[in-house]
PDB file of N, CA and C in Angstrom:
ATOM      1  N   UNK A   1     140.635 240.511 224.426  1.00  0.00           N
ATOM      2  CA  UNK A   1     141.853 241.278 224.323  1.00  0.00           C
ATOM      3  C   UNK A   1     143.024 240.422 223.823  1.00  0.00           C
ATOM      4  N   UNK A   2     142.961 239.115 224.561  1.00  0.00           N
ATOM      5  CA  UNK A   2     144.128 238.075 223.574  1.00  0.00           C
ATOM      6  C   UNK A   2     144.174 237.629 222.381  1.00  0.00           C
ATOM      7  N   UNK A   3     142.527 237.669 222.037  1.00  0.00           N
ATOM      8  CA  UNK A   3     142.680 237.201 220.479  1.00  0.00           C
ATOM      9  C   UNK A   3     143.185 238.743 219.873  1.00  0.00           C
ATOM     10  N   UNK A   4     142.912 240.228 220.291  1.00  0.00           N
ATOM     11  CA  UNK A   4     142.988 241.453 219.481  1.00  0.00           C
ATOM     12  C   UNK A   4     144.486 240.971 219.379  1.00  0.00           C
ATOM     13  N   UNK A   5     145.441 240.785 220.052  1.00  0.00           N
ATOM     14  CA  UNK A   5     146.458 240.939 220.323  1.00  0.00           C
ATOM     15  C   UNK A   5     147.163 239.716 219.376  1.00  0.00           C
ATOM     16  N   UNK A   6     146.849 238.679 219.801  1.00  0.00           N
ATOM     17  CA  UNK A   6     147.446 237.886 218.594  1.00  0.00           C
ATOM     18  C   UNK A   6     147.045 237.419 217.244  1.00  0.00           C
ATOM     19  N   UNK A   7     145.638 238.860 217.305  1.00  0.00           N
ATOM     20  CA  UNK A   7     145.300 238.574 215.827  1.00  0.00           C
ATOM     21  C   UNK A   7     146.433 239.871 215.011  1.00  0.00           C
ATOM     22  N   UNK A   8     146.935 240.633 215.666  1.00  0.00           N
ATOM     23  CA  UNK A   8     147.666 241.813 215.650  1.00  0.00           C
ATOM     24  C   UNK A   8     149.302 241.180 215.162  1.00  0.00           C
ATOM     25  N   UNK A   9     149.583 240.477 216.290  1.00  0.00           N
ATOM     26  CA  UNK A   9     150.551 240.018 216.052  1.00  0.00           C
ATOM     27  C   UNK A   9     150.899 239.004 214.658  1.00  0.00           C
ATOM     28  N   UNK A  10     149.524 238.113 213.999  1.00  0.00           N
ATOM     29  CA  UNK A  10     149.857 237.393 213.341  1.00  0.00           C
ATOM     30  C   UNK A  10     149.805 238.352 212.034  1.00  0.00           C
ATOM     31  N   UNK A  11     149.140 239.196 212.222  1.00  0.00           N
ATOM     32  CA  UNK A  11     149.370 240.333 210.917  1.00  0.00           C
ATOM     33  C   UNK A  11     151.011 240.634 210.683  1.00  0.00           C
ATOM     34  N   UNK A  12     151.170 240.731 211.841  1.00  0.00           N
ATOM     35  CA  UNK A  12     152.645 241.510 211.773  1.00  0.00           C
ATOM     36  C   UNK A  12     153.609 240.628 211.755  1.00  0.00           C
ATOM     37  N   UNK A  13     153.548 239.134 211.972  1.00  0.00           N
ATOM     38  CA  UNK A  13     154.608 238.517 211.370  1.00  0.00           C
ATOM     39  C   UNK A  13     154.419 238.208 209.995  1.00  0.00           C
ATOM     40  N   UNK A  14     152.691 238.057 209.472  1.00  0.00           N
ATOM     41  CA  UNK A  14     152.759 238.213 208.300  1.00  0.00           C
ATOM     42  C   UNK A  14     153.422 239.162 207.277  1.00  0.00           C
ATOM     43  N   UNK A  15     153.406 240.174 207.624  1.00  0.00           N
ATOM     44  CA  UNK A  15     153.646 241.254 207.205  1.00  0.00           C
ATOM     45  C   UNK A  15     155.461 241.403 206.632  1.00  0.00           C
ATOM     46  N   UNK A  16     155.996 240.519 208.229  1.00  0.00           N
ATOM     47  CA  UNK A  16     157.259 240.410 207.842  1.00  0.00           C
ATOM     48  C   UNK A  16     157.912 239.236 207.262  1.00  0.00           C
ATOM     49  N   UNK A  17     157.188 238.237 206.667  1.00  0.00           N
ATOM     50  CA  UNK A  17     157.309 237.428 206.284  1.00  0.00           C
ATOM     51  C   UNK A  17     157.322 237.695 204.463  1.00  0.00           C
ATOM     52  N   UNK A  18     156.083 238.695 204.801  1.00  0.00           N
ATOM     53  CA  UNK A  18     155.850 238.776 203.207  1.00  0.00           C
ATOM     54  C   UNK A  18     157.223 239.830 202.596  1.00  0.00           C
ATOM     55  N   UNK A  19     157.683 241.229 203.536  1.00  0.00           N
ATOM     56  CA  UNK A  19     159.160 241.568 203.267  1.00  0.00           C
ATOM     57  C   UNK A  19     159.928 240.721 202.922  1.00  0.00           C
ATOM     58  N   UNK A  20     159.984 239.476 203.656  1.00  0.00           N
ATOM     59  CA  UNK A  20     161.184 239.439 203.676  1.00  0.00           C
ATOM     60  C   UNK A  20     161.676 238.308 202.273  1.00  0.00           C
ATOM     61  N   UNK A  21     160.338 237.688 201.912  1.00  0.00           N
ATOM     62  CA  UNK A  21     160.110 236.742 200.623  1.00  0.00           C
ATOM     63  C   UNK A  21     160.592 238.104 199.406  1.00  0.00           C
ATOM     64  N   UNK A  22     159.415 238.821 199.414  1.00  0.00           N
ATOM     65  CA  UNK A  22     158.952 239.947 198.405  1.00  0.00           C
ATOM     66  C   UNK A  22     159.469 241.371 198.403  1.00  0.00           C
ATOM     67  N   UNK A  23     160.041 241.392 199.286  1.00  0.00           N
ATOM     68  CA  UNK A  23     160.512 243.276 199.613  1.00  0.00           C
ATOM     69  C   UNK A  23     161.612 243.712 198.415  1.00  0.00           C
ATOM     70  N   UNK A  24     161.701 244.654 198.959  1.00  0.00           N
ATOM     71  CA  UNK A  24     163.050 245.047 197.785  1.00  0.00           C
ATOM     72  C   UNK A  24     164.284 244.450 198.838  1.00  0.00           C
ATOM     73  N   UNK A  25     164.371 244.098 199.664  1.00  0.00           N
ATOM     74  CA  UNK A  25     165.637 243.452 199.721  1.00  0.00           C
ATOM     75  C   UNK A  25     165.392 241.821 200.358  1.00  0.00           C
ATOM     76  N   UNK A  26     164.299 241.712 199.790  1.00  0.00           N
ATOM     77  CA  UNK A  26     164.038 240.263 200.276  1.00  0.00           C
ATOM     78  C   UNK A  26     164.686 238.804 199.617  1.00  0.00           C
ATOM     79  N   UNK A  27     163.987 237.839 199.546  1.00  0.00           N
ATOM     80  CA  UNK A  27     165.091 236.951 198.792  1.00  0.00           C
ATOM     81  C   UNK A  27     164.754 236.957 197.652  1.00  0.00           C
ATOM     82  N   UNK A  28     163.884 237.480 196.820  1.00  0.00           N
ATOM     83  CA  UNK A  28     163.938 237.598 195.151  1.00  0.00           C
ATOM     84  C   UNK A  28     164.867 238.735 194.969  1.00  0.00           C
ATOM     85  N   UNK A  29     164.983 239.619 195.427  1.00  0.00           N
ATOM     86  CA  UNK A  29     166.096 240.651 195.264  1.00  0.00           C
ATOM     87  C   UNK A  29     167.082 239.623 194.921  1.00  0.00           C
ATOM     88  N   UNK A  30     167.774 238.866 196.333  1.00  0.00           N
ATOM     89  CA  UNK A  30     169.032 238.604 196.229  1.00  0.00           C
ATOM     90  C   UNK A  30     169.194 237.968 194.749  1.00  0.00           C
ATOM     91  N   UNK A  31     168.071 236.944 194.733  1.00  0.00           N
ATOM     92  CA  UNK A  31     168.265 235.637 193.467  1.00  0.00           C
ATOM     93  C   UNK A  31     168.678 236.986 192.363  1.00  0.00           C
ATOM     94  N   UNK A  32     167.879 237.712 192.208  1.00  0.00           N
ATOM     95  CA  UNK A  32     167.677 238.932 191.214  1.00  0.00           C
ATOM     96  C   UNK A  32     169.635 239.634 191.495  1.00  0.00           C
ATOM     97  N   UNK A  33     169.894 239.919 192.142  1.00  0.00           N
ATOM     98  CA  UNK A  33     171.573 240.532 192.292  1.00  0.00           C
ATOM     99  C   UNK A  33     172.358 239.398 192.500  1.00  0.00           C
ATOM    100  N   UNK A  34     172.269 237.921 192.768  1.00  0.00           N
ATOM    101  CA  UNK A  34     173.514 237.396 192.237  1.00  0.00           C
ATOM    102  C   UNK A  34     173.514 236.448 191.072  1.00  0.00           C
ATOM    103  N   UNK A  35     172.373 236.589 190.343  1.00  0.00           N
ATOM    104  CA  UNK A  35     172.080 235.837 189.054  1.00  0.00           C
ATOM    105  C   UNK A  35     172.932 237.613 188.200  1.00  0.00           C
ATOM    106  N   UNK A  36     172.542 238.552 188.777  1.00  0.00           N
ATOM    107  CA  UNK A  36     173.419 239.894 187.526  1.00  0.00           C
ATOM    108  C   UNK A  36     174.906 239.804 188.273  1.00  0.00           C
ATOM    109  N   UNK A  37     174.956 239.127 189.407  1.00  0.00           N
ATOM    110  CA  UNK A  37     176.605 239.192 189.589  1.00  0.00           C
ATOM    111  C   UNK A  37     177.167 237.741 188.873  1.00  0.00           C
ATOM    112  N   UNK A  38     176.459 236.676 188.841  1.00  0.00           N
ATOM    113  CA  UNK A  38     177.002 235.524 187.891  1.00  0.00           C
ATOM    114  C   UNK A  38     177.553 236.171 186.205  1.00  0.00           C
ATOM    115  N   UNK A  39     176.859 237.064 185.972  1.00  0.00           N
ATOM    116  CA  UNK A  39     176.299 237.186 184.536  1.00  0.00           C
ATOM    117  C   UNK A  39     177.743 238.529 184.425  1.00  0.00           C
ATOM    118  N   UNK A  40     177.977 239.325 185.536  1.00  0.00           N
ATOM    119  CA  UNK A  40     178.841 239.727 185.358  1.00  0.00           C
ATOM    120  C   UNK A  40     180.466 239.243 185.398  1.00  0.00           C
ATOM    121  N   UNK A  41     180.512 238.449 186.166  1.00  0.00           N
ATOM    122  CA  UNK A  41     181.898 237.466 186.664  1.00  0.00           C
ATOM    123  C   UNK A  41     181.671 237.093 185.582  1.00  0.00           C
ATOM    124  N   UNK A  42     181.067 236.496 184.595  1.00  0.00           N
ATOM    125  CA  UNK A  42     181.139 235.681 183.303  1.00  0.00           C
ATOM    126  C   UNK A  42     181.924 236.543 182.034  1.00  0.00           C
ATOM    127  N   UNK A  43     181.224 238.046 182.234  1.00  0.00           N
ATOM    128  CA  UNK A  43     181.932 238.806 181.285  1.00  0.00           C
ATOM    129  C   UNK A  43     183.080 239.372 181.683  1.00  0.00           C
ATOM    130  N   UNK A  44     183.027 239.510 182.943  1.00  0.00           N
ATOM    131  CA  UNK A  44     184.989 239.991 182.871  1.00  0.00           C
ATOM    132  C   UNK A  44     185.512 238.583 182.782  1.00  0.00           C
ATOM    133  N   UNK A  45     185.655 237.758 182.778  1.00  0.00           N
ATOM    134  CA  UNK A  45     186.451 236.620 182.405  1.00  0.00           C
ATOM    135  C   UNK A  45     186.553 236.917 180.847  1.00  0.00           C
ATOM    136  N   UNK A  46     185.342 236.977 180.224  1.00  0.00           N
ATOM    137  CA  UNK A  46     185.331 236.814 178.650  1.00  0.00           C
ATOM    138  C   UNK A  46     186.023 237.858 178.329  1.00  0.00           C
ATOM    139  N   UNK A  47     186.196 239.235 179.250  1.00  0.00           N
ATOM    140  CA  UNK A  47     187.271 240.467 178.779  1.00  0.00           C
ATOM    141  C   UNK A  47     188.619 239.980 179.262  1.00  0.00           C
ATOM    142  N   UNK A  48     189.025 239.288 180.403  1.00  0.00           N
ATOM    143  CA  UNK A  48     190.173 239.123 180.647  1.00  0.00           C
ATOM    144  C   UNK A  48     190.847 238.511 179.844  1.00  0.00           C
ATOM    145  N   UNK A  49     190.241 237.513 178.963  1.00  0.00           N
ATOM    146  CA  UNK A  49     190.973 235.995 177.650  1.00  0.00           C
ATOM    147  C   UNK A  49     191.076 237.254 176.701  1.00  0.00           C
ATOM    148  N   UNK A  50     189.936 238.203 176.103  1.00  0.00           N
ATOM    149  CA  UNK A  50     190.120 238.879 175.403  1.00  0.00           C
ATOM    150  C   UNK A  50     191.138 240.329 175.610  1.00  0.00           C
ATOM    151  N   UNK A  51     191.604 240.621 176.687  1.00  0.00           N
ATOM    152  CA  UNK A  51     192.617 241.241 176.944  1.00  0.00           C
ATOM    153  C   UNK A  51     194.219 240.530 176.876  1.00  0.00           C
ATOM    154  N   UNK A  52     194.141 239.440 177.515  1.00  0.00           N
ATOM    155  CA  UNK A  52     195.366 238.862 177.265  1.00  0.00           C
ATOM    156  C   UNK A  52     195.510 238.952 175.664  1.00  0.00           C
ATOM    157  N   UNK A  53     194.540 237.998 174.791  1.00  0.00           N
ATOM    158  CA  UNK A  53     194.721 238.190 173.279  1.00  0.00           C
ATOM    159  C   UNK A  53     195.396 239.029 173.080  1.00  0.00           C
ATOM    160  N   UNK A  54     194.811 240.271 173.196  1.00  0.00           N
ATOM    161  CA  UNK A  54     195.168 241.565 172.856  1.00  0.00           C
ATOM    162  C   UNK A  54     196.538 242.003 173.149  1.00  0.00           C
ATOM    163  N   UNK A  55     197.196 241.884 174.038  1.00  0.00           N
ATOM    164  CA  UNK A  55     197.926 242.111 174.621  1.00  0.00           C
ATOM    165  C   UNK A  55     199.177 241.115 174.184  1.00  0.00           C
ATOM    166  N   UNK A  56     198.639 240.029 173.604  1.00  0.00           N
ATOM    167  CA  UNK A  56     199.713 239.239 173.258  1.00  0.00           C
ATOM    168  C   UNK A  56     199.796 239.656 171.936  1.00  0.00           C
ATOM    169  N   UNK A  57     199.120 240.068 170.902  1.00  0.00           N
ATOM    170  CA  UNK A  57     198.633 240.874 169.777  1.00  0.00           C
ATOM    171  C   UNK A  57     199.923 242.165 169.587  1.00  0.00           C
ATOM    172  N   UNK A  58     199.886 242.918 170.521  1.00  0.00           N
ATOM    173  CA  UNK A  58     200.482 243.631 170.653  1.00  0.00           C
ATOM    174  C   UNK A  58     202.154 243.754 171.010  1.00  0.00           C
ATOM    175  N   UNK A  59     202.274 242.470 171.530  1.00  0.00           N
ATOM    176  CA  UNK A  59     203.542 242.381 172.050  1.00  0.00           C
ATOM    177  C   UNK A  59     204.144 241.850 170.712  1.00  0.00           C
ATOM    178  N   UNK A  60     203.552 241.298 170.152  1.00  0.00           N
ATOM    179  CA  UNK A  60     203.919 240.431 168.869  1.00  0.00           C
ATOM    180  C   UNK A  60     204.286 241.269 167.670  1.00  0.00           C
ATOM    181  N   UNK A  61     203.534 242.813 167.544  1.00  0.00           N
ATOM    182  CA  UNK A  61     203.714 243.766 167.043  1.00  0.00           C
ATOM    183  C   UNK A  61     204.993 244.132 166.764  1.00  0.00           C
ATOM    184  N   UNK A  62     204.785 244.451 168.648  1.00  0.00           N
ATOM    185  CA  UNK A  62     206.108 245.584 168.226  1.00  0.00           C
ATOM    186  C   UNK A  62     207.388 245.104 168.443  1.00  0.00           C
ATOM    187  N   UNK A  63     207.493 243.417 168.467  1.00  0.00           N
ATOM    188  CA  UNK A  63     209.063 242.436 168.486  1.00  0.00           C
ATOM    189  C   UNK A  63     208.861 241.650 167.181  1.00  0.00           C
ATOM    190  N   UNK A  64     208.130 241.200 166.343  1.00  0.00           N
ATOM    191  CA  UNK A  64     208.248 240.048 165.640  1.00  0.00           C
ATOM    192  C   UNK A  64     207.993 240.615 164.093  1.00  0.00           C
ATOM    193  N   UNK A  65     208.826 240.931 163.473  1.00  0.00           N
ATOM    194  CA  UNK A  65     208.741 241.489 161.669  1.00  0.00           C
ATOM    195  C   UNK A  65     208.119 240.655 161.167  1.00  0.00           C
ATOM    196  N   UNK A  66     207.989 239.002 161.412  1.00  0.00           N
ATOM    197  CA  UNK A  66     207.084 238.263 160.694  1.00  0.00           C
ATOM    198  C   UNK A  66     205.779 238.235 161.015  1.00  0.00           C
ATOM    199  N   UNK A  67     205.137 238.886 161.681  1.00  0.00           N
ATOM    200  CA  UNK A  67     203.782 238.800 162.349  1.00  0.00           C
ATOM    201  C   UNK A  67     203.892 240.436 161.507  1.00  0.00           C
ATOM    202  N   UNK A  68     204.584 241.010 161.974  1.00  0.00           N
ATOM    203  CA  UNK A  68     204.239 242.591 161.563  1.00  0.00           C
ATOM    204  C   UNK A  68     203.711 242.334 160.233  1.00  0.00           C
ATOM    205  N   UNK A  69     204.535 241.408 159.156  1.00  0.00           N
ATOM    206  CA  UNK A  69     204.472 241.304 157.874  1.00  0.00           C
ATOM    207  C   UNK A  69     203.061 241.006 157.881  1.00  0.00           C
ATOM    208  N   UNK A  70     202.403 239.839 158.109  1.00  0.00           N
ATOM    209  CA  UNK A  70     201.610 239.069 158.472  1.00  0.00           C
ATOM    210  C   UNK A  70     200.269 240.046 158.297  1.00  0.00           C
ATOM    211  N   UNK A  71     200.103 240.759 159.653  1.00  0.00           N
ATOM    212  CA  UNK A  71     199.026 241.851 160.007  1.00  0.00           C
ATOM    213  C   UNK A  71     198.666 242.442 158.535  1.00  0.00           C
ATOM    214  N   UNK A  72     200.300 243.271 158.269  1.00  0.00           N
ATOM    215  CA  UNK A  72     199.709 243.979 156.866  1.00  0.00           C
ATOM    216  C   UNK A  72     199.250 243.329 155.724  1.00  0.00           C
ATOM    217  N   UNK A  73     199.716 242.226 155.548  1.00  0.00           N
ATOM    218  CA  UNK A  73     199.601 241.655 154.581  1.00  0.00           C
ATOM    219  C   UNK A  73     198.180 241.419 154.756  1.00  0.00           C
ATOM    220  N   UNK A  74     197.310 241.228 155.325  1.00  0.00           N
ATOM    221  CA  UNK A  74     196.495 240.529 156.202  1.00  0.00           C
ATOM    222  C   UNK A  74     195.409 241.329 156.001  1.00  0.00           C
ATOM    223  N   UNK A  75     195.158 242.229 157.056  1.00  0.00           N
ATOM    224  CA  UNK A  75     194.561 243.083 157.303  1.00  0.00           C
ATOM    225  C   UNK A  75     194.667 244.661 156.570  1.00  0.00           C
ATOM    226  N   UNK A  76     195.553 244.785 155.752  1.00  0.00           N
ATOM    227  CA  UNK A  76     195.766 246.065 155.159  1.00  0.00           C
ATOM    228  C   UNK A  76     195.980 245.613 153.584  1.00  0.00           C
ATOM    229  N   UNK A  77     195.587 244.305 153.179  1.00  0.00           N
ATOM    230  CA  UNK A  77     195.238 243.737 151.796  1.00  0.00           C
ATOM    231  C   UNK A  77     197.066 244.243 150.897  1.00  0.00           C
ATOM    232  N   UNK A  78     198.211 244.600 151.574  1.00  0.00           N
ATOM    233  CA  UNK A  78     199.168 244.906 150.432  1.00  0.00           C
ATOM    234  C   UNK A  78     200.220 243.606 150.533  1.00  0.00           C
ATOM    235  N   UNK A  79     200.221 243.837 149.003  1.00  0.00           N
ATOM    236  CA  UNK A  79     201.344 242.377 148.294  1.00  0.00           C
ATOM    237  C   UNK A  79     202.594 243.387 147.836  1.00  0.00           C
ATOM    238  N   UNK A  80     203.538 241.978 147.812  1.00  0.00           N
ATOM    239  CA  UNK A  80     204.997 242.413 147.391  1.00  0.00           C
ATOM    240  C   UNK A  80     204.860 242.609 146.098  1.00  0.00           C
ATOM    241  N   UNK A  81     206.106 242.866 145.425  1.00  0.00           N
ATOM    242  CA  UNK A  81     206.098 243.684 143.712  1.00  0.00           C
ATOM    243  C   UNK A  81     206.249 241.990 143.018  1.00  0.00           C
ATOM    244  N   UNK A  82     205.165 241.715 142.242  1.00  0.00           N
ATOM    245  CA  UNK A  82     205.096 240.766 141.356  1.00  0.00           C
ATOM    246  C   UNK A  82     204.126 239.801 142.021  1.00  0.00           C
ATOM    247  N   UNK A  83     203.611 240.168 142.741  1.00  0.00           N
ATOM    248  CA  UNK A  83     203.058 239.747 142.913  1.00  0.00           C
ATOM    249  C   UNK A  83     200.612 240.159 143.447  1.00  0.00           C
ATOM    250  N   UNK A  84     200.068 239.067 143.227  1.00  0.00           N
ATOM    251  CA  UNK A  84     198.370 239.214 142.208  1.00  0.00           C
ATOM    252  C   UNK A  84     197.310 238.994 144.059  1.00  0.00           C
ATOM    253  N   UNK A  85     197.045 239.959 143.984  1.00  0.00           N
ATOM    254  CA  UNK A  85     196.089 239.513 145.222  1.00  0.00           C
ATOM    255  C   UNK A  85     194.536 238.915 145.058  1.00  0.00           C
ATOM    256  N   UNK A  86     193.988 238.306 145.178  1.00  0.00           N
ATOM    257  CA  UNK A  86     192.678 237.927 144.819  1.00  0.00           C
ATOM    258  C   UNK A  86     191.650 238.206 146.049  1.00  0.00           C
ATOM    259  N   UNK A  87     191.040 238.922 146.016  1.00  0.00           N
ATOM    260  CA  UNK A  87     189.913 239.234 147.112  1.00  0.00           C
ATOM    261  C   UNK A  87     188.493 238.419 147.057  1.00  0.00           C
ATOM    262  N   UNK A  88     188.437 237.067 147.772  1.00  0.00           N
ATOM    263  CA  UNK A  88     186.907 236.478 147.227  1.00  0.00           C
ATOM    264  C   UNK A  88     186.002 237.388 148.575  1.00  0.00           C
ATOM    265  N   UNK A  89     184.450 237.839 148.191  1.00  0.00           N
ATOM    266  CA  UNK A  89     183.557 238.097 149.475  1.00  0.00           C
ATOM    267  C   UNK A  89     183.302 236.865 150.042  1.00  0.00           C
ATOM    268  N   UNK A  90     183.789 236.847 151.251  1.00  0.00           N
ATOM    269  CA  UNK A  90     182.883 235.717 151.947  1.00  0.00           C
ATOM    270  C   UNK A  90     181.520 235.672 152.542  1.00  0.00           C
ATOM    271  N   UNK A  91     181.230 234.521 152.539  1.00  0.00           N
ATOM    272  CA  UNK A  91     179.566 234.354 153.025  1.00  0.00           C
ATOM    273  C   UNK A  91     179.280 233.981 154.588  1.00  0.00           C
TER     274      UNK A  91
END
């Protein structure tokens, strides 16, 4: 009856041993949810630099005529009168 019993029992700590390695919330889970929470903290940082940009982008807009100039000139390809724009494709 003692061996039924602690052959019973060693099942059942096996059992919870193997949860608690392998389960769905065991410790590969965790490695598994804070390796996607590293991976996320990484990208809101990379949105936060890229929000400030932006944001400084914008502020620059709508106070600074020489940046305004800039943008268009820039990004909307238009030149002053007398002047030759040259468009090379880049590689």
């Amino acid at each position: 009856m003692k061996r039924v019993i602690s052959g019973l029992l060693l099942i059942v700590i096996i059992y919870f041993a193997w949860l608690t390695w392998f389960g769905s919330r065991g410790s590969q889970a965790l490695k598994i949810v804070e390796s996607e929470i590293d991976r996320l903290s990484e990208h809101s940082l990379e949105l936060k630099v890229e929000n400030r940009h932006l944001s400084d982008k914008i502020r620059l807009l709508q106070s600074d005529s020489c940046y305004q100039e800039f943008v268009v000139r820039r990004e909307l390809h238009m030149i002053r009168d007398n002047e030759i724009l040259f468009l090379f494709e880049g590689r």
